[in-house]
N, C-alpha and C. Protein backbone atom coordinates (compact mmCIF):
# COMPACT_ATOMS: atom_id res chain seq x y z
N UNK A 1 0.81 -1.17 0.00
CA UNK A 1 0.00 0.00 0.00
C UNK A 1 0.86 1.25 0.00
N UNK A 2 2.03 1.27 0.37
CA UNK A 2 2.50 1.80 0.55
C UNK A 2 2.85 2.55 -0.61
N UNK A 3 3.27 1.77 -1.29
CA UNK A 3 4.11 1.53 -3.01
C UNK A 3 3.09 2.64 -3.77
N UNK A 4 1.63 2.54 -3.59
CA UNK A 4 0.56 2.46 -4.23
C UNK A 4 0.26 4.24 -3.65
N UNK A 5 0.01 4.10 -2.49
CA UNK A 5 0.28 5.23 -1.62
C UNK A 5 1.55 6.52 -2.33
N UNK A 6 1.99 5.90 -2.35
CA UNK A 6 3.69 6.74 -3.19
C UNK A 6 3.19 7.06 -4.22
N UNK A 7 3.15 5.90 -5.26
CA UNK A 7 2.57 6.42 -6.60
C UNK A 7 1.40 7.92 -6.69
N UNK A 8 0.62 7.54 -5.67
CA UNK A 8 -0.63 8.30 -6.00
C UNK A 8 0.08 10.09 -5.16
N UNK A 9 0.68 9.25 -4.16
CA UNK A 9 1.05 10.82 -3.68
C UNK A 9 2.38 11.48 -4.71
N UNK A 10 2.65 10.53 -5.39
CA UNK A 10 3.94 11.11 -6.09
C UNK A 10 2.68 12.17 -7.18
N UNK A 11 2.11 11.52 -7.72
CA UNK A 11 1.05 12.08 -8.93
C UNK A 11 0.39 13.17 -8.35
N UNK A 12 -0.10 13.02 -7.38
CA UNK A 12 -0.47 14.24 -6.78
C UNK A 12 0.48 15.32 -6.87
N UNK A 13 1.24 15.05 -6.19
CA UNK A 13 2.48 15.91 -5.89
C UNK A 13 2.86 16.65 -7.10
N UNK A 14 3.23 15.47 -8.35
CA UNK A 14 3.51 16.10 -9.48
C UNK A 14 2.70 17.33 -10.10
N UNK A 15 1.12 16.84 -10.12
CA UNK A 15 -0.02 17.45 -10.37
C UNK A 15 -0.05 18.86 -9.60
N UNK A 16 0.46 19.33 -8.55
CA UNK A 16 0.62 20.29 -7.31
C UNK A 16 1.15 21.21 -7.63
N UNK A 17 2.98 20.68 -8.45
CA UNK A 17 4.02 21.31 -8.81
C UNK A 17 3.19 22.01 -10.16
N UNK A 18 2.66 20.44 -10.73
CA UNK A 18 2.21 21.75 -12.10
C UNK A 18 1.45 23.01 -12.30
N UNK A 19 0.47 22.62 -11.31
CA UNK A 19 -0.62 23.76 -11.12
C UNK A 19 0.39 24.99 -10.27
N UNK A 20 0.83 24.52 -9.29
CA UNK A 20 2.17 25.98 -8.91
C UNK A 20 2.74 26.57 -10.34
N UNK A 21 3.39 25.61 -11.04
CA UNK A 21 4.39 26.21 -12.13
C UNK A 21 3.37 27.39 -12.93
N UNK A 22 1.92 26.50 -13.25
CA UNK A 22 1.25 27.33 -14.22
C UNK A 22 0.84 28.32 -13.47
N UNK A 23 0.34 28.23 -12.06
CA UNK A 23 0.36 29.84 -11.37
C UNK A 23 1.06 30.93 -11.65
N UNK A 24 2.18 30.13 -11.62
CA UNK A 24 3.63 31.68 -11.12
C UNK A 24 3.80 31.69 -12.62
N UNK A 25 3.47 30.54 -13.73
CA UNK A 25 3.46 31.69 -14.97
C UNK A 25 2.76 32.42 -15.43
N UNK A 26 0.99 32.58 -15.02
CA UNK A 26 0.43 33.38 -15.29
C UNK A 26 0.98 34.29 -14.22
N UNK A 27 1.33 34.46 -13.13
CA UNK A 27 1.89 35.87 -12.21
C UNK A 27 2.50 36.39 -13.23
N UNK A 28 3.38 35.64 -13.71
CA UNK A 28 4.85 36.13 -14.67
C UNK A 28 4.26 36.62 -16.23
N UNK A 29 3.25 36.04 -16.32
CA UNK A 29 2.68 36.90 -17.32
C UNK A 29 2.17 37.76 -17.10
N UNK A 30 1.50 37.99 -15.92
CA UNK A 30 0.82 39.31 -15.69
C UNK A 30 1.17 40.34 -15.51
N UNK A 31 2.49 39.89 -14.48
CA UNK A 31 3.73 41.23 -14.26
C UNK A 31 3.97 41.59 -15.37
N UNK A 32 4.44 40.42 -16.54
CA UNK A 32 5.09 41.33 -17.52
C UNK A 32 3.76 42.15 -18.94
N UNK A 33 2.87 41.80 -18.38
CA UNK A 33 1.68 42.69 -19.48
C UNK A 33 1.86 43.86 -18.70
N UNK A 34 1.65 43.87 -17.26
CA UNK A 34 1.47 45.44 -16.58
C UNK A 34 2.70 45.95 -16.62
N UNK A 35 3.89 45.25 -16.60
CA UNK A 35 4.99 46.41 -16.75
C UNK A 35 5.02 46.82 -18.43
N UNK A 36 4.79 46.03 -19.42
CA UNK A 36 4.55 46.34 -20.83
C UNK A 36 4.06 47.72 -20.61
N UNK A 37 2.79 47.63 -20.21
CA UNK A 37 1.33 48.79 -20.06
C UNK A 37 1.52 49.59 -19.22
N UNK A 38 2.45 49.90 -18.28
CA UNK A 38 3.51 51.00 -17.52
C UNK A 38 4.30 51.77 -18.87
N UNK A 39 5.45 50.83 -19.28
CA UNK A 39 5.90 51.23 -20.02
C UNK A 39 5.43 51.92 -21.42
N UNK A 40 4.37 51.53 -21.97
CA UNK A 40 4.12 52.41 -22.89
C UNK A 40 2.84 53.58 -22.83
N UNK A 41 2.88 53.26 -21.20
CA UNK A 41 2.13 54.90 -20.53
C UNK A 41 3.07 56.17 -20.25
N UNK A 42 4.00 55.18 -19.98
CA UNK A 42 5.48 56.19 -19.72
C UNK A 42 5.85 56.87 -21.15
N UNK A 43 5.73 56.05 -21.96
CA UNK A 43 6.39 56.65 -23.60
C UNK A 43 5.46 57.52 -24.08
N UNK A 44 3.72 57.13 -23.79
CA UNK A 44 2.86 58.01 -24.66
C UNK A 44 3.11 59.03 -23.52
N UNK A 45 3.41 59.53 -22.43
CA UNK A 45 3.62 60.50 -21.34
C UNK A 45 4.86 61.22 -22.10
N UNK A 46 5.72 60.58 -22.33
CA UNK A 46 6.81 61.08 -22.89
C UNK A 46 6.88 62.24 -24.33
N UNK A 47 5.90 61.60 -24.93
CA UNK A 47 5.75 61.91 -26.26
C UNK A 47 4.84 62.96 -26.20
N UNK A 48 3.95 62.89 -25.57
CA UNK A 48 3.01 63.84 -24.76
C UNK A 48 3.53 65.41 -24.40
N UNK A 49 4.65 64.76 -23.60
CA UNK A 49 5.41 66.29 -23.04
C UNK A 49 6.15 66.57 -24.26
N UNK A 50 6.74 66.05 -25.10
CA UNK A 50 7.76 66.41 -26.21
C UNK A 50 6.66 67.31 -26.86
N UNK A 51 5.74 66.73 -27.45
CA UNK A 51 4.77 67.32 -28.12
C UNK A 51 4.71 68.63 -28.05
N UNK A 52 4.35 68.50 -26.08
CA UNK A 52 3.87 69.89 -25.62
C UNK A 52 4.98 71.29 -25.64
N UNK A 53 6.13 70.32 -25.73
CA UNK A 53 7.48 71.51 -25.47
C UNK A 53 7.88 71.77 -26.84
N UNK A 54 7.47 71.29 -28.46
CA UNK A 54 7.72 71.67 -29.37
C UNK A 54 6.61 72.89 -29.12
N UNK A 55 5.11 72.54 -29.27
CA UNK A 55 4.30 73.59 -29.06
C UNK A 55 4.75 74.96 -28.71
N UNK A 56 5.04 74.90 -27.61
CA UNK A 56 5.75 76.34 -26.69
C UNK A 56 6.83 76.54 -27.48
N UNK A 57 7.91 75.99 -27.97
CA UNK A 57 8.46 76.50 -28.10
C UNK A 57 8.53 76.87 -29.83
N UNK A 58 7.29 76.13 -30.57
CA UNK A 58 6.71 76.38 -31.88
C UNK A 58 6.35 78.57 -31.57
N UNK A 59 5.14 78.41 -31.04
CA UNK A 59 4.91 79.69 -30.16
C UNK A 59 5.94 80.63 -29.86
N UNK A 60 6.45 80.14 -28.58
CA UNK A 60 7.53 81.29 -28.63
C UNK A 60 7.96 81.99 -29.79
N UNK A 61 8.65 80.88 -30.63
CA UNK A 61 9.41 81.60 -31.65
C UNK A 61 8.25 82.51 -32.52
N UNK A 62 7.05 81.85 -32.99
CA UNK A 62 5.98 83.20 -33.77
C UNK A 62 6.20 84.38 -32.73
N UNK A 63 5.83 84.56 -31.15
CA UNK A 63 5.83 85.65 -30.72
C UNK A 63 6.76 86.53 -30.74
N UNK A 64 7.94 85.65 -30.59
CA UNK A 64 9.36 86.64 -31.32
C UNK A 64 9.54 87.27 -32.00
N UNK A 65 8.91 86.08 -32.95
CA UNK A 65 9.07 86.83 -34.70
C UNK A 65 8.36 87.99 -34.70
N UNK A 66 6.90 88.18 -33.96
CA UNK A 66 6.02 89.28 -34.13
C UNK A 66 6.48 90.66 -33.23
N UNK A 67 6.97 90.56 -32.16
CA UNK A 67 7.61 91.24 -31.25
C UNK A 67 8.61 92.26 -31.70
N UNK A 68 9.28 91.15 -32.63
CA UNK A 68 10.62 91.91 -33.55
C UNK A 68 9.90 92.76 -34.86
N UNK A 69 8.92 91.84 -35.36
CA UNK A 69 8.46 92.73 -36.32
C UNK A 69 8.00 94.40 -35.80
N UNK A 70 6.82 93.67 -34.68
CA UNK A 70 6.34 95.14 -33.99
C UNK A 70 7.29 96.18 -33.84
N UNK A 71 8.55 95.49 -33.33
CA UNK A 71 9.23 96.81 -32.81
C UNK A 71 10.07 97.58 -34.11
N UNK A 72 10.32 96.86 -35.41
CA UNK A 72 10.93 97.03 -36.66
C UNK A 72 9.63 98.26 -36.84
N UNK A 73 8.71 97.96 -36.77
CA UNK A 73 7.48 99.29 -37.07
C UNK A 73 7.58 100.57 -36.25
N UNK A 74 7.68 99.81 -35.06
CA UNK A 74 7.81 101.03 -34.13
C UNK A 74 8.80 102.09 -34.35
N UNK A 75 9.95 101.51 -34.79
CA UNK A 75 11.33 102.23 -34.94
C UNK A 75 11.03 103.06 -35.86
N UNK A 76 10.39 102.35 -37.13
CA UNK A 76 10.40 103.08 -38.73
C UNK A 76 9.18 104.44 -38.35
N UNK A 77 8.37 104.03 -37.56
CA UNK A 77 7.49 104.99 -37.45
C UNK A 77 8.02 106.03 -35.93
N UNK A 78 8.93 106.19 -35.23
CA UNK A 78 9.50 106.96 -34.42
C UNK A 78 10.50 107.83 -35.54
N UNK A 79 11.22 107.05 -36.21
CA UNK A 79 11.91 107.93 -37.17
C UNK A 79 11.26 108.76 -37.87
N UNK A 80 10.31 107.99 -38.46
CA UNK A 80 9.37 109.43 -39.22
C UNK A 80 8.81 110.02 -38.40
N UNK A 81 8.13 110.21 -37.07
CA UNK A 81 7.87 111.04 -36.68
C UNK A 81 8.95 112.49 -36.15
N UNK A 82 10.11 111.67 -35.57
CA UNK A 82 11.21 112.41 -35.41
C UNK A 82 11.54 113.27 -36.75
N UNK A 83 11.67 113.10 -37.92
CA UNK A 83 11.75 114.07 -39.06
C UNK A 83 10.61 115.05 -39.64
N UNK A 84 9.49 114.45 -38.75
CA UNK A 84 8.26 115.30 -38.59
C UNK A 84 8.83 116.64 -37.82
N UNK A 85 9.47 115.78 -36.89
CA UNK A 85 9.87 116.94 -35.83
C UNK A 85 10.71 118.18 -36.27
N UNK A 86 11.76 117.54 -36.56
CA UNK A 86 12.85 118.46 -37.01
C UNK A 86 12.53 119.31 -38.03
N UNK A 87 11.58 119.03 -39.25
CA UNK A 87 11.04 119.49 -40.17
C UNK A 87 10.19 120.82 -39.74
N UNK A 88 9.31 120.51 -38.31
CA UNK A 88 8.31 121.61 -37.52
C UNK A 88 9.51 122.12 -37.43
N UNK A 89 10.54 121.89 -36.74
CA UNK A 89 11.24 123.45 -35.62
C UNK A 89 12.12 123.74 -36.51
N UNK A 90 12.37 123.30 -37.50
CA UNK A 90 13.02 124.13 -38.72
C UNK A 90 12.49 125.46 -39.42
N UNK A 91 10.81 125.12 -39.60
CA UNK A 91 10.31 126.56 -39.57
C UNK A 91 10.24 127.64 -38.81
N UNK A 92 10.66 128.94 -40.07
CA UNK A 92 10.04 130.03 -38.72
C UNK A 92 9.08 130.10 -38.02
N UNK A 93 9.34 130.37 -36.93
CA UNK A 93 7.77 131.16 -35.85
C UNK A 93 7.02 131.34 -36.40
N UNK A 94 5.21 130.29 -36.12
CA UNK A 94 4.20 131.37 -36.63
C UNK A 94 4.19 132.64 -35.74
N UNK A 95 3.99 134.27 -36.49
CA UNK A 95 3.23 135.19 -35.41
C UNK A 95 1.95 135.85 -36.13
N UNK A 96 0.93 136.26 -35.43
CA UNK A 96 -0.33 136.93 -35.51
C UNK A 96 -0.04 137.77 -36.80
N UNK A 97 1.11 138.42 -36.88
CA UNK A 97 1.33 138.94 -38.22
C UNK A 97 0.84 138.12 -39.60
N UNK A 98 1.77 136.81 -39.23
CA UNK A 98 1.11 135.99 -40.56
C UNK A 98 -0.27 135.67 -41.17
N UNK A 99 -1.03 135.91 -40.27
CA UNK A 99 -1.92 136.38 -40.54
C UNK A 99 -2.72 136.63 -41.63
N UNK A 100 -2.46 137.94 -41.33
CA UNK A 100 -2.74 139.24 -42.28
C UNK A 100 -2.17 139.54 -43.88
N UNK A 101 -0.97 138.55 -43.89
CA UNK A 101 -0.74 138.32 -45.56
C UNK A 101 -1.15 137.47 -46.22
N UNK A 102 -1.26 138.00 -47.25
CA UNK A 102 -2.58 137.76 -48.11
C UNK A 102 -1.84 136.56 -49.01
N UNK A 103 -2.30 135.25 -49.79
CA UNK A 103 -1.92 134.91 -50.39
C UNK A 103 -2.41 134.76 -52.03
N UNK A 104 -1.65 135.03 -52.74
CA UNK A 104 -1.59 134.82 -53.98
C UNK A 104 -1.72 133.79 -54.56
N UNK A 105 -2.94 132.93 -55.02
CA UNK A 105 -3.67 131.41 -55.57
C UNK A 105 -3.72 131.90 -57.17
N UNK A 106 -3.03 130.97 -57.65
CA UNK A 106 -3.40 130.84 -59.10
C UNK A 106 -4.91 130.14 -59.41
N UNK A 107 -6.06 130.95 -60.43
CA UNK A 107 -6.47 130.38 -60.45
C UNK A 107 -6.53 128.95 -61.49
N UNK A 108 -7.53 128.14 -61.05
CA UNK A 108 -7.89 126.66 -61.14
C UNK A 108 -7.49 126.41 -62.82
N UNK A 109 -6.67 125.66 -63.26
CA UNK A 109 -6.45 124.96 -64.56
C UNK A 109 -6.30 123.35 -64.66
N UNK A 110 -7.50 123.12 -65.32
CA UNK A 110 -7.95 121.61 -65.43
C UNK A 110 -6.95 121.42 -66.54
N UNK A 111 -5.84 121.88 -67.36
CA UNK A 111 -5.49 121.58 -68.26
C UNK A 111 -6.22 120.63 -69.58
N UNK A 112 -6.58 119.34 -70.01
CA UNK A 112 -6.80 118.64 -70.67
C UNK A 112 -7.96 118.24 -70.49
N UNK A 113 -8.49 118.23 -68.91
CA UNK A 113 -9.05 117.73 -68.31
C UNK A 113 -10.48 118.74 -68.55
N UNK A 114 -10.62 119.89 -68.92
CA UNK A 114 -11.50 121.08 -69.30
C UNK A 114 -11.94 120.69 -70.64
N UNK A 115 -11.96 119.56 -71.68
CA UNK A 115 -12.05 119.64 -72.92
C UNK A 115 -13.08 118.12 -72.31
N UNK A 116 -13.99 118.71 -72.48
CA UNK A 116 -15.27 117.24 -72.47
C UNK A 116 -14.86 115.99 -73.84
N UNK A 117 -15.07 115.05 -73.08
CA UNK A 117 -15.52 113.94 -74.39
C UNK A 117 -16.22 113.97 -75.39
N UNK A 118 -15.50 113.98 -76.76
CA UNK A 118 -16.88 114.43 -77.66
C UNK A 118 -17.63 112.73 -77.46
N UNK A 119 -19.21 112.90 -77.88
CA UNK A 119 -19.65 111.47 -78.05
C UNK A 119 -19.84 111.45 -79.64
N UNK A 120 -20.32 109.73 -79.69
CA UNK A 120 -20.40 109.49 -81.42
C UNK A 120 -21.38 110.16 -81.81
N UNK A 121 -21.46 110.62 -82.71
CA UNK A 121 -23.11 111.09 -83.25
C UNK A 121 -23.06 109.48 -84.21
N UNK A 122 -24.67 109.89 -83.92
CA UNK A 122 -25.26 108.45 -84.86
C UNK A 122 -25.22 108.14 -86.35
N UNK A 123 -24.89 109.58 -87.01
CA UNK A 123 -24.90 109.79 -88.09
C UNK A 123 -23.73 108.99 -89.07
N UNK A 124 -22.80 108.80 -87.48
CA UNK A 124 -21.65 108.10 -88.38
C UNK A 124 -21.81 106.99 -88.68
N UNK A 125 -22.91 106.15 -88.43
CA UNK A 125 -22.59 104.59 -87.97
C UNK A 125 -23.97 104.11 -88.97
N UNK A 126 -24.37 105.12 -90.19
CA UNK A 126 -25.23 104.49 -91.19
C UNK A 126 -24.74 103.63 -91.59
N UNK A 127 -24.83 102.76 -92.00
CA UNK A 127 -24.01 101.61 -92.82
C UNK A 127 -24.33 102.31 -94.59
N UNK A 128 -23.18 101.83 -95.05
CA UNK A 128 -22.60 102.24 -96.68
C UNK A 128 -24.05 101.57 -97.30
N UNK A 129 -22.77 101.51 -98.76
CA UNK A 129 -23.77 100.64 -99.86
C UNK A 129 -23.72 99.16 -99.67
N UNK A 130 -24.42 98.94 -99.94
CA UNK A 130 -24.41 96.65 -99.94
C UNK A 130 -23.34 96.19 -100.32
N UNK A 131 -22.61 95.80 -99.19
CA UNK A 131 -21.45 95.02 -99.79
C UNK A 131 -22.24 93.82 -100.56
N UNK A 132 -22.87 93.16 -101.00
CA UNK A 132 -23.20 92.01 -100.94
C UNK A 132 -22.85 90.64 -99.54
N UNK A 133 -22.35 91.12 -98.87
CA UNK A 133 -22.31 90.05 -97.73
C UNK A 133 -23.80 90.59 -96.67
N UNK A 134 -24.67 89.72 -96.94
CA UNK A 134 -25.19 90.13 -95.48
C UNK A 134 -26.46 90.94 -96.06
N UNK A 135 -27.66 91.08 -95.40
CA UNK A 135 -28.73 91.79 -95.84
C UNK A 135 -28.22 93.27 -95.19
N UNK A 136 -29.11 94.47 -95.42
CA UNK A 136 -28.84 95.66 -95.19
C UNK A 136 -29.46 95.64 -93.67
N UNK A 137 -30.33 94.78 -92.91
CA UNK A 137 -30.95 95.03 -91.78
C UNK A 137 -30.09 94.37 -91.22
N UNK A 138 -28.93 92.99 -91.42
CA UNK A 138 -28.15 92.78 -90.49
C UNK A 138 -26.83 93.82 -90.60
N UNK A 139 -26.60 94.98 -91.69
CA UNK A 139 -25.65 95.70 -91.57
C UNK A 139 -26.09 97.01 -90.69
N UNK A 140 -27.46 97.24 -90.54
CA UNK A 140 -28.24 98.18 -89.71
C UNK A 140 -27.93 98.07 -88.33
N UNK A 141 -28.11 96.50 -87.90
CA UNK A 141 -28.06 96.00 -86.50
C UNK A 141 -26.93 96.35 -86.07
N UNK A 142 -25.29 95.45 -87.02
CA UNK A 142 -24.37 95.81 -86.64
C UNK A 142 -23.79 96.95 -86.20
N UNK A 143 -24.51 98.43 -87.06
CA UNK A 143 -24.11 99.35 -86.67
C UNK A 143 -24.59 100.16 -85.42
N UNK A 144 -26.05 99.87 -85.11
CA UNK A 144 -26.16 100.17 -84.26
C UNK A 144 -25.64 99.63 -82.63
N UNK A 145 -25.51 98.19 -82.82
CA UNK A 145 -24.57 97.92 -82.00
C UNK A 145 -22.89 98.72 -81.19
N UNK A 146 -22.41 98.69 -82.68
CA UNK A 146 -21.24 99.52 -82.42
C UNK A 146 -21.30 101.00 -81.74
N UNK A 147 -22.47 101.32 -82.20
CA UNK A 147 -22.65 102.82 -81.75
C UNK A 147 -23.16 102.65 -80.12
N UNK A 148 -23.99 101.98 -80.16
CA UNK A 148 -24.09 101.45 -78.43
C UNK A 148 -22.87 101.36 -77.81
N UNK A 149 -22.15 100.81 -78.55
CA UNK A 149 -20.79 100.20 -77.50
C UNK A 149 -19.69 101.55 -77.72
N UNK A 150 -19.57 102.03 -78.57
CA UNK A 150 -18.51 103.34 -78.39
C UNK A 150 -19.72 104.84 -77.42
N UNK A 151 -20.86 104.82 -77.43
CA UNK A 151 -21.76 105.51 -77.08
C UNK A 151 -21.51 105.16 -75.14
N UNK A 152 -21.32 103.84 -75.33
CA UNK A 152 -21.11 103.69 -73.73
C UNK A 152 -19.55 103.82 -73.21
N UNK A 153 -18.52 103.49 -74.27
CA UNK A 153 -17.25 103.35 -74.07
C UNK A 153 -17.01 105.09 -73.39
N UNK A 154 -17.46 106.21 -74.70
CA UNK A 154 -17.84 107.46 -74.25
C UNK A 154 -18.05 107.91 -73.02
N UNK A 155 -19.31 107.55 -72.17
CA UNK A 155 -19.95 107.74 -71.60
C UNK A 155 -19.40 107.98 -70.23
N UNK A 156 -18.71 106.75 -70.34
CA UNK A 156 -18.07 105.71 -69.02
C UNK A 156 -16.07 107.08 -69.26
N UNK A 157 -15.86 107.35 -70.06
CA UNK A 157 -14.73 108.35 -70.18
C UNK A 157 -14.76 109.42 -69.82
N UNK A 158 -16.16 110.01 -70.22
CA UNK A 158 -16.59 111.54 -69.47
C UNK A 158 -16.84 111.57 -67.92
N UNK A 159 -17.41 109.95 -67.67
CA UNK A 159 -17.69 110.41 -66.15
C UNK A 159 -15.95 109.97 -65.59
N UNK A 160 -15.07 109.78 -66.02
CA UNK A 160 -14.25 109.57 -65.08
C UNK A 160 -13.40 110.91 -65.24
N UNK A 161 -13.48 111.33 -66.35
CA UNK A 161 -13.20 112.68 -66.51
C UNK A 161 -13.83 113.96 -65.61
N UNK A 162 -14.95 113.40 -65.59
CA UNK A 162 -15.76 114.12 -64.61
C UNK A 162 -14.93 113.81 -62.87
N UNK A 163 -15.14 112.55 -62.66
CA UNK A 163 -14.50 112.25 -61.46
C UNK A 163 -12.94 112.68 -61.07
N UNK A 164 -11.79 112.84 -62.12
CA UNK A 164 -10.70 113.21 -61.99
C UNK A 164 -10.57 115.15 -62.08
N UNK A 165 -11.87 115.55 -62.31
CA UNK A 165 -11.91 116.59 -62.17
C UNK A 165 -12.67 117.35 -61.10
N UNK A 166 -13.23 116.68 -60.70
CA UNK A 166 -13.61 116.84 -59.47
C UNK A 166 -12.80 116.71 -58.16
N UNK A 167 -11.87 115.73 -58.49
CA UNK A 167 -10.65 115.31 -57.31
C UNK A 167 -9.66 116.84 -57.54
């Protein structure tokens, strides 16, 4: 019985060890999934902050850039005002005298600009004799067309003539 006894406790035993072994390898698997899943919390953390410190320092540099620009304006526009300056105290003194002299205005010469647009008269745009191309009512049309379109070309010249003479 004994023998028998042995056997069965050996099998047991064996059976004991195995179920231990397969324990501590799922432990050993488990440790190593959660340190895996540490570790690539740590890297996306990592990558995370890199991210964030290109950002800032993406930033920074635009605010620089704008900072420098601003002050490139500031300068250009202190200088011109400064030659504003010098330009004022370069003149003489106004006094109450000045005043009282009178100034001498040429009057107003539109030069070129005083000579209105002539427009087409209609008279020009009869159509001839029959070429033979074309009936005389489509040479009628055509012309009146044209006269529309230089009649407006005109039109549109005087008023800007008008407008540059007015400025």
């Amino acid at each position: 019985m004994s023998r028998r006894s042995t056997g069965v406790g050996s099998a047991w035993a064996e059976v004991q060890r195995q179920q231990q072994r397969q324990v501590e390898a799922q432990h050993r698997a488990r440790v190593q999934q959660q340190r895996e899943a540490e570790r690539q919390q740590r890297a996306a953390e990592r990558a995370a902050a890199r991210n964030r410190r290109e950002q800032q320092a993406e930033y920074r540099a635009r605010r620089e850039a704008d900072a420098l620009r601003r002050s490139d304006e500031l300068d250009a526009r202190m200088a011109e005002l400064a030659g504003v300056l010098r330009a004022g105290c370069a003149v003489a003194a106004f006094t109450p005298a000045d005043l009282f002299t009178s100034e001498n205005l040429e009057p107003f010469a539109p030069g070129p600009l005083a000579e209105p647009i002539p427009m087409p008269r209609p008279e020009h745009y009869v159509p001839q004799q029959r070429t033979g191309w074309g009936s005389r009512r489509a040479q009628e049309q055509a012309a009146q067309a044209q006269y529309a379109s230089d009649l407006r070309a005109a039109q549109a010249a005087e008023a800007q003539r008008g407008r540059q003479l007015a400025a």
